[in-house]
PDB file of N, CA and C in Angstrom:
ATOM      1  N   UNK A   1       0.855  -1.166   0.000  1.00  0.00           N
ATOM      2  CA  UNK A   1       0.000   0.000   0.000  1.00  0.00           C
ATOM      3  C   UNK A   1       0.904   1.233   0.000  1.00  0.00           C
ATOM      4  N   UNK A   2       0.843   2.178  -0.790  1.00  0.00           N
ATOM      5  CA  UNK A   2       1.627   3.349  -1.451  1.00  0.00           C
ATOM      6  C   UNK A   2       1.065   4.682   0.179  1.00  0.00           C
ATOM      7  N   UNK A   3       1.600   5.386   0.089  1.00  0.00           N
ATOM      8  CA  UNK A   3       1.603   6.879   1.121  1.00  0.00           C
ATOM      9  C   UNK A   3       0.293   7.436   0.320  1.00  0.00           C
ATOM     10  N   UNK A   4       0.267   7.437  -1.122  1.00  0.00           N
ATOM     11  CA  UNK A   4      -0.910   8.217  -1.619  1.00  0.00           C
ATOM     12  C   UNK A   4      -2.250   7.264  -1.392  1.00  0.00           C
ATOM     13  N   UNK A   5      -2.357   6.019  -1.135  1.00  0.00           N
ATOM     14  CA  UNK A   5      -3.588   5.258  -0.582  1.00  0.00           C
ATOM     15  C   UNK A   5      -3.584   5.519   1.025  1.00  0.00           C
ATOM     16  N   UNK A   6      -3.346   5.520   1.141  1.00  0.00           N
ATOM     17  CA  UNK A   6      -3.017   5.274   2.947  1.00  0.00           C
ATOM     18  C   UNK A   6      -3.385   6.978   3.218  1.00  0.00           C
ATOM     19  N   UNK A   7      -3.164   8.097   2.390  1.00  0.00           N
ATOM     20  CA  UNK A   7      -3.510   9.558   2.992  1.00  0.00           C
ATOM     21  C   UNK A   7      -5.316   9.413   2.355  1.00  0.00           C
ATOM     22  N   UNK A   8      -5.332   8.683   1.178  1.00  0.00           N
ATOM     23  CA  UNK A   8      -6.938   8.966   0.711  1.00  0.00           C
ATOM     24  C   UNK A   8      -7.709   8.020   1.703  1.00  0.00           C
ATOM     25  N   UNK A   9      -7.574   7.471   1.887  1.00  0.00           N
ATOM     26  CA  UNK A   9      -8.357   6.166   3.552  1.00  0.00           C
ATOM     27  C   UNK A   9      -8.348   7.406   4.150  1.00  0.00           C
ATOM     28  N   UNK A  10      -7.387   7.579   4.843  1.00  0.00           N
ATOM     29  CA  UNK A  10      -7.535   8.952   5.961  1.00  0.00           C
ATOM     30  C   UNK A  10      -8.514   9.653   5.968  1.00  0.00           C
ATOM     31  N   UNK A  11      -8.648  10.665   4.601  1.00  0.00           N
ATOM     32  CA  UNK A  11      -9.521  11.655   4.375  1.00  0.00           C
ATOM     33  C   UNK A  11     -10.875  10.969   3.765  1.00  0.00           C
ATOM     34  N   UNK A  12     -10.726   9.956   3.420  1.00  0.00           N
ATOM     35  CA  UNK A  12     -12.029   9.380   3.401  1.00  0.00           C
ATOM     36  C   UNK A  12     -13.015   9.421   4.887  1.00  0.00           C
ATOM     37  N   UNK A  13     -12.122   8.622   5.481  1.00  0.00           N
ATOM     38  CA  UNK A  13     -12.923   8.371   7.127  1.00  0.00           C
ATOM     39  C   UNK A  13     -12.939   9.679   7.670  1.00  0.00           C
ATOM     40  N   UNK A  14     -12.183  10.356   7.597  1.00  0.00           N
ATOM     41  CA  UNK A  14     -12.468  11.692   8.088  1.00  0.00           C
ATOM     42  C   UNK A  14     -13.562  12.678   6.945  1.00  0.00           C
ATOM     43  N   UNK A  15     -13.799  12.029   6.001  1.00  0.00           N
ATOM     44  CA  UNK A  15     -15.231  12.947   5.278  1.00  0.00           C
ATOM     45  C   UNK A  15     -16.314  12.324   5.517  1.00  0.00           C
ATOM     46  N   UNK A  16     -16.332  10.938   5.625  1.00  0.00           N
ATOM     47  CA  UNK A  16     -17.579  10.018   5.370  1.00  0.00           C
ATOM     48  C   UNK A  16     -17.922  10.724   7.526  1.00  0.00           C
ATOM     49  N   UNK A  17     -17.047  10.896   8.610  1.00  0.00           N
ATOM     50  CA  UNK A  17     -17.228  11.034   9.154  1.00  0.00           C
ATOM     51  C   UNK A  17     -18.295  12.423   9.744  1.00  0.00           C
ATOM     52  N   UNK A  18     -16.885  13.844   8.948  1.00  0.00           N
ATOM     53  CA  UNK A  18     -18.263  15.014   8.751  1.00  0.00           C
ATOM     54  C   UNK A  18     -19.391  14.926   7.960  1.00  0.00           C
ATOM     55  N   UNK A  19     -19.746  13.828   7.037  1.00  0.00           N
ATOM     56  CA  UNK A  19     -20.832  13.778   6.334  1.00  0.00           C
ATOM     57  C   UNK A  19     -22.089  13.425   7.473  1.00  0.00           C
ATOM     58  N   UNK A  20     -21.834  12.363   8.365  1.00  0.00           N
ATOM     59  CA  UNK A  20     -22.933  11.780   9.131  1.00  0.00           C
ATOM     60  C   UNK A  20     -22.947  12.941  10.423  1.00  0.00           C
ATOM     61  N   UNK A  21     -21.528  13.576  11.065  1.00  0.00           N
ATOM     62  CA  UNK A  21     -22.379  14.391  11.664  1.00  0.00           C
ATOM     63  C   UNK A  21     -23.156  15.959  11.197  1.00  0.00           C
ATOM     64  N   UNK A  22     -22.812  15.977  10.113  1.00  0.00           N
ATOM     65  CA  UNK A  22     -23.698  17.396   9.162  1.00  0.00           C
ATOM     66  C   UNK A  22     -25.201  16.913   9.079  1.00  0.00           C
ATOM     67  N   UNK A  23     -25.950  15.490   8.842  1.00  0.00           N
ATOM     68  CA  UNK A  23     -26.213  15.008   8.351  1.00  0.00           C
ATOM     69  C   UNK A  23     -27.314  14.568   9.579  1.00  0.00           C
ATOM     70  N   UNK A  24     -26.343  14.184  10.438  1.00  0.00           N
ATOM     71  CA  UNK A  24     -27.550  14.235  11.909  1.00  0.00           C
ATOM     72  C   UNK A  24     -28.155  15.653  11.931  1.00  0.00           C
ATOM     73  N   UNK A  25     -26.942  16.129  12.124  1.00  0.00           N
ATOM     74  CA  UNK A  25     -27.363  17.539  12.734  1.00  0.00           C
ATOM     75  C   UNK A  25     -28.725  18.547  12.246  1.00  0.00           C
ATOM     76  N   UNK A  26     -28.670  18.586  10.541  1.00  0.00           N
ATOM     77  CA  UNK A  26     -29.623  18.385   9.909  1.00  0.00           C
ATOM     78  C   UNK A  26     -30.974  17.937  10.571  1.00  0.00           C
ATOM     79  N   UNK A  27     -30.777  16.438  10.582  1.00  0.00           N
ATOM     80  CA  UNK A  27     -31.869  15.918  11.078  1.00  0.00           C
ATOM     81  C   UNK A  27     -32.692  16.116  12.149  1.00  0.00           C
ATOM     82  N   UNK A  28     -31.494  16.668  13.205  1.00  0.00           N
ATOM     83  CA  UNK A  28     -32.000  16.908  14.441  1.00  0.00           C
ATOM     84  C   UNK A  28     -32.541  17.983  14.888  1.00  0.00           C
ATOM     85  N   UNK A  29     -32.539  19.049  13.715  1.00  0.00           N
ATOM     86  CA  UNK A  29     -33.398  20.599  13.932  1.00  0.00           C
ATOM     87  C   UNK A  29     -34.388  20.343  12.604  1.00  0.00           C
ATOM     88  N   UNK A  30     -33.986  19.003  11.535  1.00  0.00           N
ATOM     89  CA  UNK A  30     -35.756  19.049  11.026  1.00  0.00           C
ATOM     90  C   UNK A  30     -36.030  18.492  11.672  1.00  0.00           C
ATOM     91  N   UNK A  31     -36.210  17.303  12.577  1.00  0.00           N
ATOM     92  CA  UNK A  31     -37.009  16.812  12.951  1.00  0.00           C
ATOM     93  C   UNK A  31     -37.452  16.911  14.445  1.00  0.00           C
ATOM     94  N   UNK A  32     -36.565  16.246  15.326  1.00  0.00           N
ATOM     95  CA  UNK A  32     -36.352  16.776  16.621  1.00  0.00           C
ATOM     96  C   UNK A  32     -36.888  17.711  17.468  1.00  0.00           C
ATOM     97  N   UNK A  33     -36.351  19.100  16.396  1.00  0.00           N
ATOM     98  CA  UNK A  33     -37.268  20.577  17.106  1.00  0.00           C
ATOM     99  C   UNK A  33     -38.287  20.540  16.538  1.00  0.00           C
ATOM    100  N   UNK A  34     -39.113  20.252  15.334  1.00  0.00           N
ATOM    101  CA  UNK A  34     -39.868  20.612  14.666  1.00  0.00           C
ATOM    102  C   UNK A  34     -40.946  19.713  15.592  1.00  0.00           C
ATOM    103  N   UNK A  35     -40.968  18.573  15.609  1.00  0.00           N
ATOM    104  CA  UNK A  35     -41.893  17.161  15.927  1.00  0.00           C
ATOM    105  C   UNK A  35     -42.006  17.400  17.606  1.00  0.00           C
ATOM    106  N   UNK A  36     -41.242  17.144  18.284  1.00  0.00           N
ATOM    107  CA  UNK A  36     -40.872  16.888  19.819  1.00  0.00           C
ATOM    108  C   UNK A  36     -40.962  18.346  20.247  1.00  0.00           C
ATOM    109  N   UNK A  37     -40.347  19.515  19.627  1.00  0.00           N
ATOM    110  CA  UNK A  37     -40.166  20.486  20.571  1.00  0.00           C
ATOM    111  C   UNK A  37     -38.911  20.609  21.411  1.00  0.00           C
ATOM    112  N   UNK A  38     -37.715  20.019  20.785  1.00  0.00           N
ATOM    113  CA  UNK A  38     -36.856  19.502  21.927  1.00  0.00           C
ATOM    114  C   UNK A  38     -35.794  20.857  21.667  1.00  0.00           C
ATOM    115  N   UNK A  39     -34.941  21.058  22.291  1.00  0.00           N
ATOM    116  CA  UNK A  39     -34.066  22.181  22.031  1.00  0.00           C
ATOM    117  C   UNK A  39     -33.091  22.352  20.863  1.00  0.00           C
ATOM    118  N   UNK A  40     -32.659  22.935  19.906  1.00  0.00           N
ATOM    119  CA  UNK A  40     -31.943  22.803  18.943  1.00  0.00           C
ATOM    120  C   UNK A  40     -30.472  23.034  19.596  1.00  0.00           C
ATOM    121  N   UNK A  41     -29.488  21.985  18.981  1.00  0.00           N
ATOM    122  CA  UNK A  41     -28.259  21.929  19.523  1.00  0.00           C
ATOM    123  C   UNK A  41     -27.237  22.547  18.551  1.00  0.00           C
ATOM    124  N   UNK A  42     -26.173  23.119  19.245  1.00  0.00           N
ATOM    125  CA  UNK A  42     -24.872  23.165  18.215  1.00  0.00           C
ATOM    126  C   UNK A  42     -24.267  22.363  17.913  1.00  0.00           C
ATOM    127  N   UNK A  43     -23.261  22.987  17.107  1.00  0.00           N
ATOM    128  CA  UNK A  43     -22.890  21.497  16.241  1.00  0.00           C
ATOM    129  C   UNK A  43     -21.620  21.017  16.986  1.00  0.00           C
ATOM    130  N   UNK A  44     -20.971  21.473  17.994  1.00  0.00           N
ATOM    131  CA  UNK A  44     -20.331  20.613  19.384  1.00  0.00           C
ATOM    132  C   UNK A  44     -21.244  19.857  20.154  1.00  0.00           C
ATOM    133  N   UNK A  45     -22.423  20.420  20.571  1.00  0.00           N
ATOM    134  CA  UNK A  45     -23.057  19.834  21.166  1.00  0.00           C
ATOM    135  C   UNK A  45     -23.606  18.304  20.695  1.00  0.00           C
ATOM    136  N   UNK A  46     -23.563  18.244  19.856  1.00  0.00           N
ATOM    137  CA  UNK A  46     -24.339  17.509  18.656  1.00  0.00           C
ATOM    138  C   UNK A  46     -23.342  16.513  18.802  1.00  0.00           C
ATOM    139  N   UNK A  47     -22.221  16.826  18.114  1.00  0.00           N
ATOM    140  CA  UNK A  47     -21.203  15.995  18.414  1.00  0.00           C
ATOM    141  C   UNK A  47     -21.107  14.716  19.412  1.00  0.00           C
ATOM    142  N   UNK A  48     -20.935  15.711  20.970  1.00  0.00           N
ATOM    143  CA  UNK A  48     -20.751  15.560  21.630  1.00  0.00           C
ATOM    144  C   UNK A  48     -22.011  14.089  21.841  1.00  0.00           C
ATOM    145  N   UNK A  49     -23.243  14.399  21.743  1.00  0.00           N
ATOM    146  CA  UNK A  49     -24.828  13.714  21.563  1.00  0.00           C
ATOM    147  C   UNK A  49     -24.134  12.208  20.889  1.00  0.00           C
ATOM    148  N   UNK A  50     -23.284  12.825  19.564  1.00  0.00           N
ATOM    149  CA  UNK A  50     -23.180  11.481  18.611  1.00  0.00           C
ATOM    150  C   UNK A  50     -22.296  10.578  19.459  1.00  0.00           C
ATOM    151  N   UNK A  51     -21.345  10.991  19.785  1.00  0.00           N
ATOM    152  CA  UNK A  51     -20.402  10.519  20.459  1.00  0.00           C
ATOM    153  C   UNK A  51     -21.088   9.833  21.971  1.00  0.00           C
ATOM    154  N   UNK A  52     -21.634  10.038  22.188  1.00  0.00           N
ATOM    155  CA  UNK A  52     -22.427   9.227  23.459  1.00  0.00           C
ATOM    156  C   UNK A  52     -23.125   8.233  22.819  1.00  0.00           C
ATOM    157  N   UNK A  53     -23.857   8.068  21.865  1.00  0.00           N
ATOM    158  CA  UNK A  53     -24.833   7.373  21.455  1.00  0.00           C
ATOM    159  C   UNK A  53     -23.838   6.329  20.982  1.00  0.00           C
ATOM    160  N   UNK A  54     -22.899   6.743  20.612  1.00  0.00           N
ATOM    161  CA  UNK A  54     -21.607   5.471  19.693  1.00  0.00           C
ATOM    162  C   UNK A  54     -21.795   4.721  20.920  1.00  0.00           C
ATOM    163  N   UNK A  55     -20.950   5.396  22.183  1.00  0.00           N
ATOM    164  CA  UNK A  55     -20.385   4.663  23.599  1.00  0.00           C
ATOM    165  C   UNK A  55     -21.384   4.073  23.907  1.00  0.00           C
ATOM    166  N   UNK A  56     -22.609   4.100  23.897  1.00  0.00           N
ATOM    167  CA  UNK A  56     -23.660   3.695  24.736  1.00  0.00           C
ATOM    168  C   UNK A  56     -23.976   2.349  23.774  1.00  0.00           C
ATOM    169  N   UNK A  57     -24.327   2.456  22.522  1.00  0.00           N
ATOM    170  CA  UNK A  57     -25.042   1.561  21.690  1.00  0.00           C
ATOM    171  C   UNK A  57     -24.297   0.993  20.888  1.00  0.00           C
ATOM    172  N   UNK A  58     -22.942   1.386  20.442  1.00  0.00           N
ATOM    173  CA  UNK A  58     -22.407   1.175  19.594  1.00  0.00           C
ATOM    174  C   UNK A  58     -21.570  -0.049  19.565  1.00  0.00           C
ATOM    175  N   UNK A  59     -21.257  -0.685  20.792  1.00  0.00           N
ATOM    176  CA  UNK A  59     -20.093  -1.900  20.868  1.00  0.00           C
ATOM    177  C   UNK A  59     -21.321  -3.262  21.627  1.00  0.00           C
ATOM    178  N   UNK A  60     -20.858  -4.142  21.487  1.00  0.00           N
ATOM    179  CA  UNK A  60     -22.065  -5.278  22.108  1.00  0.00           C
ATOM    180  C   UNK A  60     -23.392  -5.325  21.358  1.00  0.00           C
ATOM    181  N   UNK A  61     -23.597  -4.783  20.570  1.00  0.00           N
ATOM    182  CA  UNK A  61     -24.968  -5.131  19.990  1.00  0.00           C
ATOM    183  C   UNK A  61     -25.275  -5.565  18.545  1.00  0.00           C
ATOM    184  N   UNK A  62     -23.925  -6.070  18.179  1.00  0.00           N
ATOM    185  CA  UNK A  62     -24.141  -7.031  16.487  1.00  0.00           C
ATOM    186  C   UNK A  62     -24.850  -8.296  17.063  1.00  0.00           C
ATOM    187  N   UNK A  63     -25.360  -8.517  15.984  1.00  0.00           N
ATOM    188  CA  UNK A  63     -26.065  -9.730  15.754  1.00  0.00           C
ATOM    189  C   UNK A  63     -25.160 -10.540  15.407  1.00  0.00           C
ATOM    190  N   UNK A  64     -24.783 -11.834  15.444  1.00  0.00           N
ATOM    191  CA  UNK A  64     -24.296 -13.032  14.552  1.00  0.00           C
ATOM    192  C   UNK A  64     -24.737 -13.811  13.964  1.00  0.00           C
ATOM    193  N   UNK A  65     -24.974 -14.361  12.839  1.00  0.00           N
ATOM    194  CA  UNK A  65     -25.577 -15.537  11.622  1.00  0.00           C
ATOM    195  C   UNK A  65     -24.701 -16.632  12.244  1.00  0.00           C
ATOM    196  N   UNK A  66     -23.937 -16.931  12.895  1.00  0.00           N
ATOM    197  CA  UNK A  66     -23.323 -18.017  13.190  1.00  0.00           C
ATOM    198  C   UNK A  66     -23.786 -18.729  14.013  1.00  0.00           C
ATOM    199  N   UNK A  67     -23.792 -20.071  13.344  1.00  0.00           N
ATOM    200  CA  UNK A  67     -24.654 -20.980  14.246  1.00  0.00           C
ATOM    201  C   UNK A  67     -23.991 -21.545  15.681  1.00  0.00           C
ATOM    202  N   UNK A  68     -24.454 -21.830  16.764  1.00  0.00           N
ATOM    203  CA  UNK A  68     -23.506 -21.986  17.732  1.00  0.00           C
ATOM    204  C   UNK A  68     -24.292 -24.117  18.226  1.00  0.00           C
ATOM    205  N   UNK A  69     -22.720 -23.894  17.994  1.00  0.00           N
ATOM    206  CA  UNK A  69     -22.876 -25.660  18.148  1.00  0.00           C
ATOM    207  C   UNK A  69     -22.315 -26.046  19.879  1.00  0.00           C
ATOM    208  N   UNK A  70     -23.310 -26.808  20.382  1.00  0.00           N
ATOM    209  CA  UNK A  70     -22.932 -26.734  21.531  1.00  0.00           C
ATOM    210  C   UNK A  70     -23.272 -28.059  22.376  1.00  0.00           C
TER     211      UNK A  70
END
């Protein structure tokens, strides 16, 4: 793997990354404030929101197709 693959991975994960939080954030003042009434957040704050929701939900909860022989 060449320096010029290995810098485009980089900036990939780091765009695909600001894409989803632009993308919440979005979501979360159409929908959120609009529907619920809930407070509109900044976009640290927001962050900050995504970043909890990773920690909280994000590790322990795949499913497996693998059959377990026992």
């Amino acid at each position: 793997m060449s320096a010029g693959e290995i810098v485009g991975i980089i900036l990939s994960i780091i765009v695909l990354i600001l894409l989803e939080w632009l993308v919440g954030l979005y979501l979360w003042g159409a929908i959120a404030v609009a529907i619920f009434g809930l407070p509109s957040l900044s976009a640290w704050q927001f962050l900050g929101l995504l970043i909890l929701i990773k920690i909280l939900f994000g590790s322990g909860m795949s499913v497996s197709s693998k059959n377990k022989e026992g």
